[in-house]
C-alpha atoms as a PDB file:
ATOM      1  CA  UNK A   1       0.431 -13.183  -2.061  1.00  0.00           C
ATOM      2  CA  UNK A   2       1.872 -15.658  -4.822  1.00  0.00           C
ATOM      3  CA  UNK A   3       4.048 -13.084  -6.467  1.00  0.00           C
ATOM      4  CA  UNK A   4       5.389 -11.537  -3.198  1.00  0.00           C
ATOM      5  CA  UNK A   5       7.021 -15.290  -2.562  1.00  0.00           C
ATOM      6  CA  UNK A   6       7.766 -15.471  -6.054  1.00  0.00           C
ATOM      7  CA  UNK A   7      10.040 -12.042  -5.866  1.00  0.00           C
ATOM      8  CA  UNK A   8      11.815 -13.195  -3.002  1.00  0.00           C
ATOM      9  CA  UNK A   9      12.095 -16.149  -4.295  1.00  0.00           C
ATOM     10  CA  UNK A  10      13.955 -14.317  -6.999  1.00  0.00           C
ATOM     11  CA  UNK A  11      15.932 -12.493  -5.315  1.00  0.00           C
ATOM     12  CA  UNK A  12      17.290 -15.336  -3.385  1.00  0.00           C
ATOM     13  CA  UNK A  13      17.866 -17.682  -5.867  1.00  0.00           C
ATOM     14  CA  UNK A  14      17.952 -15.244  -9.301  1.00  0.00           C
ATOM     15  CA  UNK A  15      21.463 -16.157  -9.956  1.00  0.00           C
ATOM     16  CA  UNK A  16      24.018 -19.542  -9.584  1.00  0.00           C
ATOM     17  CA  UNK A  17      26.080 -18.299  -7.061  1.00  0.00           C
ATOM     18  CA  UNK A  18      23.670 -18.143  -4.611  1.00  0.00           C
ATOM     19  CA  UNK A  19      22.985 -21.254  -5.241  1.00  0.00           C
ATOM     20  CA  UNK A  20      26.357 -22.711  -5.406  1.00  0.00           C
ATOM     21  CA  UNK A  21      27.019 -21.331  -2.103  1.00  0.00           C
ATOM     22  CA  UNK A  22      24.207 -22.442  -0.308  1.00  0.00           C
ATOM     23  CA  UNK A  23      24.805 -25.939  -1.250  1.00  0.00           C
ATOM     24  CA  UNK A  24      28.306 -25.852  -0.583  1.00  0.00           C
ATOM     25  CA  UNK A  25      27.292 -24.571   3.000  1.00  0.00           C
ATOM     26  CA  UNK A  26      25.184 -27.880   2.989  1.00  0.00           C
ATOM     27  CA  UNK A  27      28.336 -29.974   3.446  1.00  0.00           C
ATOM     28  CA  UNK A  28      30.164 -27.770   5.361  1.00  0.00           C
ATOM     29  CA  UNK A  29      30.826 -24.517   7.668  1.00  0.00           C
ATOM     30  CA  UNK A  30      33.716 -22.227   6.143  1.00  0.00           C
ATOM     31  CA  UNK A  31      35.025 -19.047   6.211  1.00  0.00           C
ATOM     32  CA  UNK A  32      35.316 -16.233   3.556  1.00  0.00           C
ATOM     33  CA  UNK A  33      38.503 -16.771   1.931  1.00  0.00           C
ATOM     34  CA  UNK A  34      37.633 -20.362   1.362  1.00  0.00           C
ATOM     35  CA  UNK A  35      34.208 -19.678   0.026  1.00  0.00           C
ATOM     36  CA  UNK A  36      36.159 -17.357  -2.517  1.00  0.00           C
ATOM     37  CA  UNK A  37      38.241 -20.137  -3.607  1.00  0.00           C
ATOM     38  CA  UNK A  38      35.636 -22.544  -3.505  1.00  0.00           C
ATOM     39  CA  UNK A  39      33.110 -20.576  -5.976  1.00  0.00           C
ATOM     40  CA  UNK A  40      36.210 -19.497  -8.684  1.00  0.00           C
ATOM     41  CA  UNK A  41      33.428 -19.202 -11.283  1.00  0.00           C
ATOM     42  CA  UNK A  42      31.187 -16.720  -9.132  1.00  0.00           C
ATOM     43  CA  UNK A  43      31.108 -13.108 -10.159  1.00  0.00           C
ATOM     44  CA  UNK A  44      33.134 -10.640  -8.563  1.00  0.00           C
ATOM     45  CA  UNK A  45      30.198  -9.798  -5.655  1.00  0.00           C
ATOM     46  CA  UNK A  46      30.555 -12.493  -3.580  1.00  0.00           C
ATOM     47  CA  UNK A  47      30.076 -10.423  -0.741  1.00  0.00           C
ATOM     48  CA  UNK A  48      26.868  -9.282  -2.503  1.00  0.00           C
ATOM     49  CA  UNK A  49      25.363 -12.549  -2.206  1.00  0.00           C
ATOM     50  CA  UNK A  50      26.116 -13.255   1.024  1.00  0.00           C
ATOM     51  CA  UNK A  51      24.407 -10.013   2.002  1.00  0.00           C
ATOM     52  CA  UNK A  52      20.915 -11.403   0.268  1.00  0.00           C
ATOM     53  CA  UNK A  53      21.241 -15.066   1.766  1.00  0.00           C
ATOM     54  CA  UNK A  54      22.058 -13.215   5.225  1.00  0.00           C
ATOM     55  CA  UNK A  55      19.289 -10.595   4.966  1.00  0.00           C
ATOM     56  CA  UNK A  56      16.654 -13.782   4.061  1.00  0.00           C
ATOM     57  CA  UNK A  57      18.379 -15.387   7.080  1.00  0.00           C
ATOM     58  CA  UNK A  58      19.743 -18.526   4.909  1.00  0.00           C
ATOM     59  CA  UNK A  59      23.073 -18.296   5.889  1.00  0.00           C
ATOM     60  CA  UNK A  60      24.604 -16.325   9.264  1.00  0.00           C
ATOM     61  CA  UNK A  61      28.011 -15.594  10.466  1.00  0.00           C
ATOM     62  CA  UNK A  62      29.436 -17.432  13.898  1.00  0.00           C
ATOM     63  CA  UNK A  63      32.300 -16.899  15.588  1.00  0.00           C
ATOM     64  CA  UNK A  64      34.245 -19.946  17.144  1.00  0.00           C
ATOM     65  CA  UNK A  65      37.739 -19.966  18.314  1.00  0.00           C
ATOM     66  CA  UNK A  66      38.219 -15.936  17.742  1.00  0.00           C
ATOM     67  CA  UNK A  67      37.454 -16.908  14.016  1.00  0.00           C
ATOM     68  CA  UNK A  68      34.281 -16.265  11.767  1.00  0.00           C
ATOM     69  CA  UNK A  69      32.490 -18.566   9.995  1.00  0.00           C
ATOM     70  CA  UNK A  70      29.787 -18.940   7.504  1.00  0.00           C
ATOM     71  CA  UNK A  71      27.243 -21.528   8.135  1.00  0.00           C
ATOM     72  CA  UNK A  72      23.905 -22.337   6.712  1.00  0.00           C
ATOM     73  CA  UNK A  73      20.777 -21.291   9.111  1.00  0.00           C
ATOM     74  CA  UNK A  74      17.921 -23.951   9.743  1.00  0.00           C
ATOM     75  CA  UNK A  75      16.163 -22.426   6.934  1.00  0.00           C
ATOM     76  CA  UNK A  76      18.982 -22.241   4.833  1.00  0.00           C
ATOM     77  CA  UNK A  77      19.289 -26.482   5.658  1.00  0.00           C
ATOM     78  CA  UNK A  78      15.997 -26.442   4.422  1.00  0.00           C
ATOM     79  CA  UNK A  79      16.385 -25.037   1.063  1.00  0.00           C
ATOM     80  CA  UNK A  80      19.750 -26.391   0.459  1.00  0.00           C
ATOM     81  CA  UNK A  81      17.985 -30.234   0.944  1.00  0.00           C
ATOM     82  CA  UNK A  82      15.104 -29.283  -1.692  1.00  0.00           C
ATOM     83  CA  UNK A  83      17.368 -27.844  -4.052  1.00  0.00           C
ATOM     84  CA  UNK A  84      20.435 -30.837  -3.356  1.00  0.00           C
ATOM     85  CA  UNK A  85      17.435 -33.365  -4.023  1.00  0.00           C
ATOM     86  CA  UNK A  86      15.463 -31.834  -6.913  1.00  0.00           C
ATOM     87  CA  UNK A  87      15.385 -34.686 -10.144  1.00  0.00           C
ATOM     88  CA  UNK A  88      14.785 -32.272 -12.533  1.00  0.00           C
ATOM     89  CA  UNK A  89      18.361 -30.729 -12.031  1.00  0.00           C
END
């Protein structure tokens, strides 16, 4: 059972851009284009992560105004507070 969490685990979180987007979702909603710009140094598959965070339901897509956003889900609040306040980082 340990090693099932532990390979989602990895999959989540196996590279920094996941991570850099999930806690940049922390302080705000955004939008594609803006994540793009925001996460310069993330490799070229952005939309690759977004399918894993979406698929482990961290992160989901809203529409407001006729436009979509990204935005963290509870979950994804969750993790992004554990990770934001870990002192070992």
């Amino acid at each position: 059972m340990e090693e099932k969490k532990l390979e989602k685990i990895s999959k989540i979180f196996g590279n920094v851009s996941n991570l850099k987007i999930v806690l940049f979702l922390l302080k705000e909603k955004t939008n594609f284009y803006r994540l793009k710009k925001e996460c310069i140094n993330c490799p070229p598959s952005l939309v690759n992560s977004l399918k894993i965070l979406k698929k482990f339901k961290i992160i989901e897509y809203k529409k407001e105004g006729g436009k979509k956003f990204i935005t963290l889900t509870e979950r994804g609040r969750k993790i992004a507070k554990i990770i934001k306040n870990m002192d070992f980082i």
